[in-house]
Protein backbone atom coordinates (compact mmCIF):
# COMPACT_ATOMS: atom_id res chain seq x y z
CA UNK A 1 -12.48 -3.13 13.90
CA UNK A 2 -8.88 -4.52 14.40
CA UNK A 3 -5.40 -2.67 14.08
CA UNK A 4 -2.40 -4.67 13.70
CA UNK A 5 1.14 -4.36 12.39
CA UNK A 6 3.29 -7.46 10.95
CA UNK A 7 6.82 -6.70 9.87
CA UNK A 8 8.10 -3.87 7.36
CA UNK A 9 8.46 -4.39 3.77
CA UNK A 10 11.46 -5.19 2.91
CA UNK A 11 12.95 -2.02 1.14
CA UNK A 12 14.30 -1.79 -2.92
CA UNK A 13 17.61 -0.28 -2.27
CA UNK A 14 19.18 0.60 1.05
CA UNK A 15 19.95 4.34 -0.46
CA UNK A 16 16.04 5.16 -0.46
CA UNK A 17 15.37 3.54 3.43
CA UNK A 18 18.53 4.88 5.33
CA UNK A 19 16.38 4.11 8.59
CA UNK A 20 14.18 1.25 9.52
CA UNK A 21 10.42 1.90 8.47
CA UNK A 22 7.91 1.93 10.57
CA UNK A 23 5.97 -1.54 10.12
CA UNK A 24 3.09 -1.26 7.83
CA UNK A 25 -0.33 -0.98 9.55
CA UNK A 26 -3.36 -3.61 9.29
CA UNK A 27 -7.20 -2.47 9.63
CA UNK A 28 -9.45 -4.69 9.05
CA UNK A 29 -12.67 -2.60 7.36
CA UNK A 30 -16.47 -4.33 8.37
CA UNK A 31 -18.17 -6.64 11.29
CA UNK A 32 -20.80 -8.50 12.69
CA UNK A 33 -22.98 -7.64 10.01
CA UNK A 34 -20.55 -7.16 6.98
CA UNK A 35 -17.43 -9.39 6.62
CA UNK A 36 -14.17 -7.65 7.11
CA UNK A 37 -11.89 -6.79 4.45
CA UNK A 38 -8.31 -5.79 5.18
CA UNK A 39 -6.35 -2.03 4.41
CA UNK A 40 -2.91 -2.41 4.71
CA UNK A 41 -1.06 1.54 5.41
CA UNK A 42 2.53 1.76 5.11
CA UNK A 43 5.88 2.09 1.93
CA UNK A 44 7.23 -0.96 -0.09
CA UNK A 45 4.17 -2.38 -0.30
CA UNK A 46 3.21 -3.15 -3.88
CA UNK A 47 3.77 -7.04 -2.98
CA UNK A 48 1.19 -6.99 -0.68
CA UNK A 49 -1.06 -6.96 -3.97
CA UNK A 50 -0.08 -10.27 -4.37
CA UNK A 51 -0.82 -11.14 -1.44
CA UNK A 52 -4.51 -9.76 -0.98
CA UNK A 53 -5.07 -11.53 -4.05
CA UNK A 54 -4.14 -14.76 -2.77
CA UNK A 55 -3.10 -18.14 -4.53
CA UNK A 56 -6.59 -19.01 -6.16
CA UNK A 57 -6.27 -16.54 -8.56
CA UNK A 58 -4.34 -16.60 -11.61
CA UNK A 59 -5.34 -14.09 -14.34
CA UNK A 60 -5.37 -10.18 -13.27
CA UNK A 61 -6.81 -6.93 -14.80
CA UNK A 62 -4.49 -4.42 -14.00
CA UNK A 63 -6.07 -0.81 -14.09
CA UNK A 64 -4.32 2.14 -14.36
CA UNK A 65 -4.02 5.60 -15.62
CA UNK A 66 -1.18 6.79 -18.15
CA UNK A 67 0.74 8.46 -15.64
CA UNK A 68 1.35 5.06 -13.55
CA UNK A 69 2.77 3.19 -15.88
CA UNK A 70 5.78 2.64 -13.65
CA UNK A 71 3.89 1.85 -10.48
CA UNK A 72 1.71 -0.12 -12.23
CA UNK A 73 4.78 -2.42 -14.16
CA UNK A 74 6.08 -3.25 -10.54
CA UNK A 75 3.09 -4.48 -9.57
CA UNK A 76 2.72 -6.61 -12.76
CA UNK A 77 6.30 -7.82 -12.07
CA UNK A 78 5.73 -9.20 -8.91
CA UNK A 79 2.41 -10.71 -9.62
CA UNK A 80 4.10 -12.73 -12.60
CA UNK A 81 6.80 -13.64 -11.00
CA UNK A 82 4.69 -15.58 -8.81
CA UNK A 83 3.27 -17.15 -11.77
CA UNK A 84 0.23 -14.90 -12.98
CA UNK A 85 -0.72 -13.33 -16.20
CA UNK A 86 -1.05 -9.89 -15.96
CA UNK A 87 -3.40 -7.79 -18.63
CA UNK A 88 -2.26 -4.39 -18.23
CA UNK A 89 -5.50 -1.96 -18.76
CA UNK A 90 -4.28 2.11 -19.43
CA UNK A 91 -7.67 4.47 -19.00
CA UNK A 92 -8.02 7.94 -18.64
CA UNK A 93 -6.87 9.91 -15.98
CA UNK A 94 -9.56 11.72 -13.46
CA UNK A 95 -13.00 11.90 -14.13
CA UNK A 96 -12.57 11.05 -17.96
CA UNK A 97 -12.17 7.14 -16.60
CA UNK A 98 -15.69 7.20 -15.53
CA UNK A 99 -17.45 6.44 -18.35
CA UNK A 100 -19.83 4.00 -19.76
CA UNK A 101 -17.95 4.08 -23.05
CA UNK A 102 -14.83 3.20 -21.32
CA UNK A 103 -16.24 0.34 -18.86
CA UNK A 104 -17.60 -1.30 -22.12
CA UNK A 105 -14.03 -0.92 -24.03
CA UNK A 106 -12.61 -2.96 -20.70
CA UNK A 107 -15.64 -5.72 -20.91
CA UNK A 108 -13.86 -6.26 -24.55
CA UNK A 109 -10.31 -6.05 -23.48
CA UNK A 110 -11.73 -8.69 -20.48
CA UNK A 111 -13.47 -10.48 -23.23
CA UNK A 112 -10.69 -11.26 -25.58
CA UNK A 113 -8.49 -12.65 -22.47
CA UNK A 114 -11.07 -14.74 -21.85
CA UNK A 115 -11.54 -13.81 -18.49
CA UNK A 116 -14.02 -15.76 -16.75
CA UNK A 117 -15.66 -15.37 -12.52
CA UNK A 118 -12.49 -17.01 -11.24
CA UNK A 119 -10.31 -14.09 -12.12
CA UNK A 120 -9.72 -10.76 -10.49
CA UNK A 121 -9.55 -6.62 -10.81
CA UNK A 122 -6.69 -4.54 -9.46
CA UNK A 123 -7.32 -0.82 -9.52
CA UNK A 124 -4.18 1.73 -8.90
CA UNK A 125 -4.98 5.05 -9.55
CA UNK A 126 -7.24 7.85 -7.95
CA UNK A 127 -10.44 8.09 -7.13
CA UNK A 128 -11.97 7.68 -10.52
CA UNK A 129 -10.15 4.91 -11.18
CA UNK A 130 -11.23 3.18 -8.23
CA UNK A 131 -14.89 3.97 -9.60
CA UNK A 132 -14.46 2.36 -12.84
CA UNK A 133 -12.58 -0.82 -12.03
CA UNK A 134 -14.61 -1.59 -9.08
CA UNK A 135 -17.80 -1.53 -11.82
CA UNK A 136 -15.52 -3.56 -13.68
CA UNK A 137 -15.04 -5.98 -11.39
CA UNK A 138 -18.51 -6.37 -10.20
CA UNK A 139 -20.51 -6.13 -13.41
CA UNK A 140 -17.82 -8.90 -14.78
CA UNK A 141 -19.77 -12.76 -14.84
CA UNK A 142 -21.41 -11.74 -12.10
CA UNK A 143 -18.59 -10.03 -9.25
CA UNK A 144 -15.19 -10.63 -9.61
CA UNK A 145 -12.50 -10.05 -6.39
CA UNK A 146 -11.66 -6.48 -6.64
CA UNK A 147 -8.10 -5.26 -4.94
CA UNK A 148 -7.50 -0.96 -4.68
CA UNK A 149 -4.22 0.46 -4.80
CA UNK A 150 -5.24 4.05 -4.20
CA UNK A 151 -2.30 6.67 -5.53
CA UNK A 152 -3.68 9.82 -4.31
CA UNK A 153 -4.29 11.00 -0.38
CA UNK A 154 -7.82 11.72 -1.44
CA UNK A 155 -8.40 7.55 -2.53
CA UNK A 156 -6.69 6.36 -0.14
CA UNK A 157 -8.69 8.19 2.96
CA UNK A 158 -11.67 7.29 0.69
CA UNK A 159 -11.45 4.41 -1.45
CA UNK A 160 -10.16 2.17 1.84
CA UNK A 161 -13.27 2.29 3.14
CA UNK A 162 -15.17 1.55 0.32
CA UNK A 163 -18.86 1.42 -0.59
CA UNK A 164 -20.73 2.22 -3.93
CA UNK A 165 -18.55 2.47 -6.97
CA UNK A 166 -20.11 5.11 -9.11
CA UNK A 167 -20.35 6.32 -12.93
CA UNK A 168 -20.94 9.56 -14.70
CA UNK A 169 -23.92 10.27 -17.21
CA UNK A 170 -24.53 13.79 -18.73
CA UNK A 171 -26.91 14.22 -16.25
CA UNK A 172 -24.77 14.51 -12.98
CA UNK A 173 -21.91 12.56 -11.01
CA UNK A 174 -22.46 9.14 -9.44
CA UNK A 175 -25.62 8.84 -10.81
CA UNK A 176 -25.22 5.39 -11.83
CA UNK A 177 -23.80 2.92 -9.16
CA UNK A 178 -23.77 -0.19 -7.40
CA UNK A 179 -21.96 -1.46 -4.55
CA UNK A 180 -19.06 -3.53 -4.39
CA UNK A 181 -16.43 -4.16 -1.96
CA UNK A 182 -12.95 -4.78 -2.61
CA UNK A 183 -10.81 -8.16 -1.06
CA UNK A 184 -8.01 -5.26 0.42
CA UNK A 185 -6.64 -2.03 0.31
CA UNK A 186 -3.17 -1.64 -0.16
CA UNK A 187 -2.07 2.19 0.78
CA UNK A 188 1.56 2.32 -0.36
CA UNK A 189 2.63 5.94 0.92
CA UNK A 190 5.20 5.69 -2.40
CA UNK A 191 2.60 6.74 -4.14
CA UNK A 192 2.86 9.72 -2.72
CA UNK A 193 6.21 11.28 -3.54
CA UNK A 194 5.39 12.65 -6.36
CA UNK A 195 1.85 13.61 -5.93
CA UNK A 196 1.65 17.61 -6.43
CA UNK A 197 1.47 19.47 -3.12
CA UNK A 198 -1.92 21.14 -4.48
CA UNK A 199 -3.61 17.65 -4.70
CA UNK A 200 -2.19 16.12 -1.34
CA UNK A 201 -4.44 19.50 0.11
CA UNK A 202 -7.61 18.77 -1.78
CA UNK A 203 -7.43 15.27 -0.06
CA UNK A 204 -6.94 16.61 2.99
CA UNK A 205 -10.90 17.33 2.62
CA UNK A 206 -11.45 13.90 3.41
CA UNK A 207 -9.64 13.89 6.59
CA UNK A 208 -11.22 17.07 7.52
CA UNK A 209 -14.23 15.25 6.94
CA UNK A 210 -13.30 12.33 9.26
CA UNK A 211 -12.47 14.58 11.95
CA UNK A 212 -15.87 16.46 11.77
CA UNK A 213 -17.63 13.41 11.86
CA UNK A 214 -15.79 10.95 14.33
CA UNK A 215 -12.02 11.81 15.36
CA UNK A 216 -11.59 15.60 16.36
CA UNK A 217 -8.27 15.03 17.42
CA UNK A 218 -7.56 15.13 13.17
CA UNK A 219 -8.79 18.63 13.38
CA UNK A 220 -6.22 19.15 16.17
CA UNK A 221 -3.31 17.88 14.29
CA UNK A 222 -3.92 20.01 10.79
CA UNK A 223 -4.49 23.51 13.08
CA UNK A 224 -1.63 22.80 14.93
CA UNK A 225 1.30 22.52 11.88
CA UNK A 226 -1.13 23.18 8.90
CA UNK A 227 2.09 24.18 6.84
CA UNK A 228 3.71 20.43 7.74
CA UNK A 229 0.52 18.15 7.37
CA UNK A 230 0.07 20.10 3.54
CA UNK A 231 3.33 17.77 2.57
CA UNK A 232 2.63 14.87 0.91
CA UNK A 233 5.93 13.74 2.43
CA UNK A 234 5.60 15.09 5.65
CA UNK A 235 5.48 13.29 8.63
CA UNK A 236 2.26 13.76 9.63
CA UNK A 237 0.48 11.89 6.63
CA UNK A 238 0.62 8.24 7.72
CA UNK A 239 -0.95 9.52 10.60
CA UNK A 240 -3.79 11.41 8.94
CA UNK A 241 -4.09 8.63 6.67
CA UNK A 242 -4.42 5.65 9.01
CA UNK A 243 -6.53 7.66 11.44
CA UNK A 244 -8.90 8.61 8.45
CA UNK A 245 -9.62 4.96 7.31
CA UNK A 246 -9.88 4.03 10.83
CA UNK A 247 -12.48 6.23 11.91
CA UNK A 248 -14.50 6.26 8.70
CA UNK A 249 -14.59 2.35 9.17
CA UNK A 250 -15.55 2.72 12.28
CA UNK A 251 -18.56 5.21 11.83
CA UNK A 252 -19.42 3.00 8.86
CA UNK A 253 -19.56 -0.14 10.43
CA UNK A 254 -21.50 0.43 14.00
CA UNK A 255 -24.05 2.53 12.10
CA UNK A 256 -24.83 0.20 9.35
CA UNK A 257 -24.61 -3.02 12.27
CA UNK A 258 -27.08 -0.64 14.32
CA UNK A 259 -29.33 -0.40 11.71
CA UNK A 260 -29.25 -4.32 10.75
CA UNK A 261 -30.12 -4.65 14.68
CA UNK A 262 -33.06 -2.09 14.46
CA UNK A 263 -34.54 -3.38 11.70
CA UNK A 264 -34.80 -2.31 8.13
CA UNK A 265 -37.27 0.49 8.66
CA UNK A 266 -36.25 0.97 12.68
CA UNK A 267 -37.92 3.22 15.14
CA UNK A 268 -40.62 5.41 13.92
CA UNK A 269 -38.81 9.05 12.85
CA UNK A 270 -35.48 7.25 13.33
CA UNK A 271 -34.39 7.67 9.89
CA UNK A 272 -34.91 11.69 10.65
CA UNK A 273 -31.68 11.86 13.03
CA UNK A 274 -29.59 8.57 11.87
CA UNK A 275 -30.20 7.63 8.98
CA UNK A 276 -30.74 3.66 7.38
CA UNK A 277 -26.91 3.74 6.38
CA UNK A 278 -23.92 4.55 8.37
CA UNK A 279 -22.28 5.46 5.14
CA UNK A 280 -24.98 8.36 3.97
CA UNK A 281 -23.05 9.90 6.96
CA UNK A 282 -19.56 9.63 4.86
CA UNK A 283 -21.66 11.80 2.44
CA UNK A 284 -21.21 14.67 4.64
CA UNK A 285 -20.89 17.73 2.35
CA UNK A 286 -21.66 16.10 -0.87
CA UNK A 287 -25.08 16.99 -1.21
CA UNK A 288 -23.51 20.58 -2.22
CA UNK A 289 -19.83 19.00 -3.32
CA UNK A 290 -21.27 17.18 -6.45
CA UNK A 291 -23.47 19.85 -7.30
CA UNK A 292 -20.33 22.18 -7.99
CA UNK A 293 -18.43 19.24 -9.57
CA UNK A 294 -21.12 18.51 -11.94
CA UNK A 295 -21.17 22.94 -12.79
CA UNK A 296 -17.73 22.82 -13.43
CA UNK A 297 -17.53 20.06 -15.78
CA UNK A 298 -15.47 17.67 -13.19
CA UNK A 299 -12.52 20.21 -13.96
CA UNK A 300 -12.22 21.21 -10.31
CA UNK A 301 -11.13 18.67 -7.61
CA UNK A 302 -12.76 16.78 -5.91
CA UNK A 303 -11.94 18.04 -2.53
CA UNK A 304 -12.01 21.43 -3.42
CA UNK A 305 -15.64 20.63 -3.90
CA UNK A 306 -16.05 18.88 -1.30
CA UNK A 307 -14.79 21.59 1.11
CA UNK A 308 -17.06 24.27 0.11
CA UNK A 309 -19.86 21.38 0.46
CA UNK A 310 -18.78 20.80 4.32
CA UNK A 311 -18.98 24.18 4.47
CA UNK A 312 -22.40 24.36 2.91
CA UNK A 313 -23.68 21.34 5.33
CA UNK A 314 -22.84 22.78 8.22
CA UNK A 315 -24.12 25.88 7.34
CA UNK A 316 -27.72 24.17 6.65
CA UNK A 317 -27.49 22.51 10.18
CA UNK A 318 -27.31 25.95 12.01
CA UNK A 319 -30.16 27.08 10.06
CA UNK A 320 -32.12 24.24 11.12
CA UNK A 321 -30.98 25.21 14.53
CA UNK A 322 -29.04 21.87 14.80
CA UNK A 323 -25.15 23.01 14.75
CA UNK A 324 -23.90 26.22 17.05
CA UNK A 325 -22.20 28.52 15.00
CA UNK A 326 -18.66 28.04 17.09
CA UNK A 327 -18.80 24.89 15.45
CA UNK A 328 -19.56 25.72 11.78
CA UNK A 329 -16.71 28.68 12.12
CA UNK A 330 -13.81 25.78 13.13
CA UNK A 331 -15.34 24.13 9.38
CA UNK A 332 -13.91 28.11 7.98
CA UNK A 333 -11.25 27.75 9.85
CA UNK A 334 -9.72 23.84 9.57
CA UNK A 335 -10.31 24.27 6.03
CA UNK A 336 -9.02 27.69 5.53
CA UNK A 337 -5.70 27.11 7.05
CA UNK A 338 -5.34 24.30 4.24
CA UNK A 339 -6.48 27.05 1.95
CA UNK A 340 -9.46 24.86 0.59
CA UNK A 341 -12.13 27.07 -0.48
CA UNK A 342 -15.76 27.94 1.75
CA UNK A 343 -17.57 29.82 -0.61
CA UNK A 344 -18.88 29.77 -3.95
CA UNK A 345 -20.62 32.36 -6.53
CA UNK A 346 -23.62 33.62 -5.74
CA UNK A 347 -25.33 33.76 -8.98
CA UNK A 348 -24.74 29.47 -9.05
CA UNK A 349 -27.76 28.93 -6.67
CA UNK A 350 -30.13 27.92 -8.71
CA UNK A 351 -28.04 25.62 -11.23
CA UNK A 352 -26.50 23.76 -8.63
CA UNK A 353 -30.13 23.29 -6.12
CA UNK A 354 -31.57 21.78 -9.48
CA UNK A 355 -28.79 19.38 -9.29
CA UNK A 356 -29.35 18.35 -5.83
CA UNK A 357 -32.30 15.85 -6.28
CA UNK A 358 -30.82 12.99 -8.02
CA UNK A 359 -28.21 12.51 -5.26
CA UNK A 360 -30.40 12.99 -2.49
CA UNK A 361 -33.44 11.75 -2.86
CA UNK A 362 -34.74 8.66 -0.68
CA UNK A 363 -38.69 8.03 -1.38
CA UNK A 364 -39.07 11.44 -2.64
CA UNK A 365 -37.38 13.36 -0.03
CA UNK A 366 -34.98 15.56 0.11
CA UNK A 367 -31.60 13.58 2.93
CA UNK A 368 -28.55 15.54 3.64
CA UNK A 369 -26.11 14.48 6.11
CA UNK A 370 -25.52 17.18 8.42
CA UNK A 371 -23.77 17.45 11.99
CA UNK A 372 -25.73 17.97 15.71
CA UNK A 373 -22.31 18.49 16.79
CA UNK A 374 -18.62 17.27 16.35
CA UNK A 375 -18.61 14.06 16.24
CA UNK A 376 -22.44 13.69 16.16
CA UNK A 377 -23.71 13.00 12.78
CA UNK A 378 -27.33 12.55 11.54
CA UNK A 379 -29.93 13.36 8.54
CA UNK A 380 -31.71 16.33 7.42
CA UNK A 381 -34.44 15.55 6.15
CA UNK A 382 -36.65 17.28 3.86
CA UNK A 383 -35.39 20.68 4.68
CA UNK A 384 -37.42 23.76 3.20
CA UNK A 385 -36.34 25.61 0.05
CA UNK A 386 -36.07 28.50 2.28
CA UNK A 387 -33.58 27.14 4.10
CA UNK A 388 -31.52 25.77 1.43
CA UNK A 389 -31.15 29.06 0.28
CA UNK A 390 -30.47 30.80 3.23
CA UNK A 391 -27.86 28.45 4.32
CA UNK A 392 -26.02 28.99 0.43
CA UNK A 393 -26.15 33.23 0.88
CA UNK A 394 -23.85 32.21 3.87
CA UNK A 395 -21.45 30.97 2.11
CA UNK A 396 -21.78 32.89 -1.62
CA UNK A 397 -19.59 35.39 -2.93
């Protein structure tokens, strides 16, 4: 992986850059085994859209929720100004998006605009929206080019490095998905201005997350000024935002190459401690995190869930014996200090364990990515009911 600058955008009126910017920031996500796709990090950047997109294509879906409308009409103005069409494409906001009824209302809207392969999907929004258009884009004639303009801190330390793209059934969350990766990532920190403060937090889970699992010094930099890194406009987010992508890319990348090495099945017991996937290891905490997003009807967020999942993972690790319980206290306390949440009722056991096999299960076993230690992380692997429980009465209130 690659990290290069080139030089700032050029800003929209000298009133709202009364200092130079610092130049917007170039990683390039993939490798050896899968081909790179650039994230671009920085403000002023919705022409980089453009850009991305590149001069082949001429027609672009433009994806968006309600609330975006004005984000969303820059971005159309600057694409036809160079000479595109534009079809603007309002969904719902959140979870709501990611729906089968709503992907087949945008195969119509697609439809009628004759859209055909040579075309292309730009998603702005969240997470969720990031979901639906990149189903969009690959279900459309076979894979269309797919570019994310992630609004939110939690999609843009997520969606940049970006694997399956996921729909929800009645059933549970993600439950129906495929994999499709974008052309770029565009990370326009304007975005962020007027993100509530309470949102910028729960995606501040995800960094967490990345500094558990490859880049401690993350950790470091929330305990140290918790109260600074919770502003969206603070000067610590570019930071935790570039550092994110860049060390989720890089787990991603050298354990899938590793595994493409290896083999497909590799070592015998291998799969135990690393897993076949370097990205099952992004899905730190979500064995638990969907579970609660599924009980609670997708009305909490998603890193709210996903904290008391980290929580939950690490606390299945030291019952295994695998994690020392130092290390599963800093989880309490990195995530406290944000004031995510670490526990969860106690009478929700057994509604959210029955919820636990569709998202986990890998030839009829049990997989849940847990830590050996900070910046060591494997696969449990078919742990015993006993100990899912026990780990859960660690955490339940």
């Amino acid at each position: 992986m690659t990290f290069q600058t080139h030089p700032s955008a050029a800003p929209t009126t000298a009133a709202a850059t009364p200092t130079p910017l610092p130049a917007p920031g170039h990683t390039a996500v993939g490798g050896e085994v899968l081909a790179p796709y650039p994230v671009v990090v920085g403000t002023g950047l919705h022409e980089q859209v453009g850009a991305l997109l590149g001069e082949q294509v001429q027609r672009t879906a433009l994806v968006h929720p309600p609330k975006l409308a004005t984000a969303a009409h820059r971005i159309a103005g600057d694409l036809e100004r160079h000479g595109r069409y534009v079809l603007p494409l309002v969904v719902p906001a959140g979870e709501g998006a990611k729906d089968a009824g709503v992907l087949v209302y945008l195969w119509s809207q697609l439809a009628e605009a004759g859209f055909t392969r040579f075309d292309a999907v730009v998603a702005l929004g969240g997470g969720a929206t990031a979901d639906l258009a990149g189903f969009l884009a690959a279900t459309w004639q076979g894979g269309i080019p797919l570019i994310l303009a992630p609004s939110t801190t939690a999609a843009m330390t997520d969606a940049a490095v970006a694997g399956p793209v996921a729909l929800n059934i009645p059933q549970g969350k993600n439950l129906a998905a495929l994999t499709h990766r974008p052309a770029g990532v565009v990370c326009d920190l304007d975005l962020l201005a007027t993100l509530p403060r309470a949102d910028h937090v729960s995606g501040l889970a995800e960094v967490v997350k990345a500094g558990l699992l490859a880049d401690p010094a993350l950790l470091d930099l929330i305990e140290a000024d918790p109260r600074a890194v919770s502003d969206p406009a603070g000067e610590h987010t570019r930071e935790l935002i570039e550092r994110t992508i860049r060390a989720k890319a890089a787990l991603a990348t050298a354990a899938t190459e590793n595994h493409a090495h290896a083999g497909a099945d590799g070592p015998a017991g291998q799969e135990e401690r690393h897993g076949q996937d370097g990205r099952e290891f992004l899905g730190y905490g979500h064995l638990l995190a969907h579970a609660v997003e599924h009980a609670e009807g997708y009305r909490i967020r998603h890193g709210h869930a996903l904290s008391i999942g980290m929580v939950y993972a690490a606390e299945l690790a030291h019952q295994a014996g695998r994690l020392d319980a130092e290390h599963v206290q800093r989880h309490r306390t990195v995530l406290e200090a944000l004031h995510l949440p670490t526990g969860y009722p106690r009478h929700a056991w057994e509604r959210l364990r029955a919820a636990f096999a569709p998202h986990a299960a890998h030839r009829g076993r049990l997989r849940c990515a847990v830590l050996d230690a900070p910046g060591r992380p494997g696969l449990l692997c078919d742990p015993a009911p006993e100990l899912l429980h026990a780990a859960y009465t660690r955490l339940a209130t």
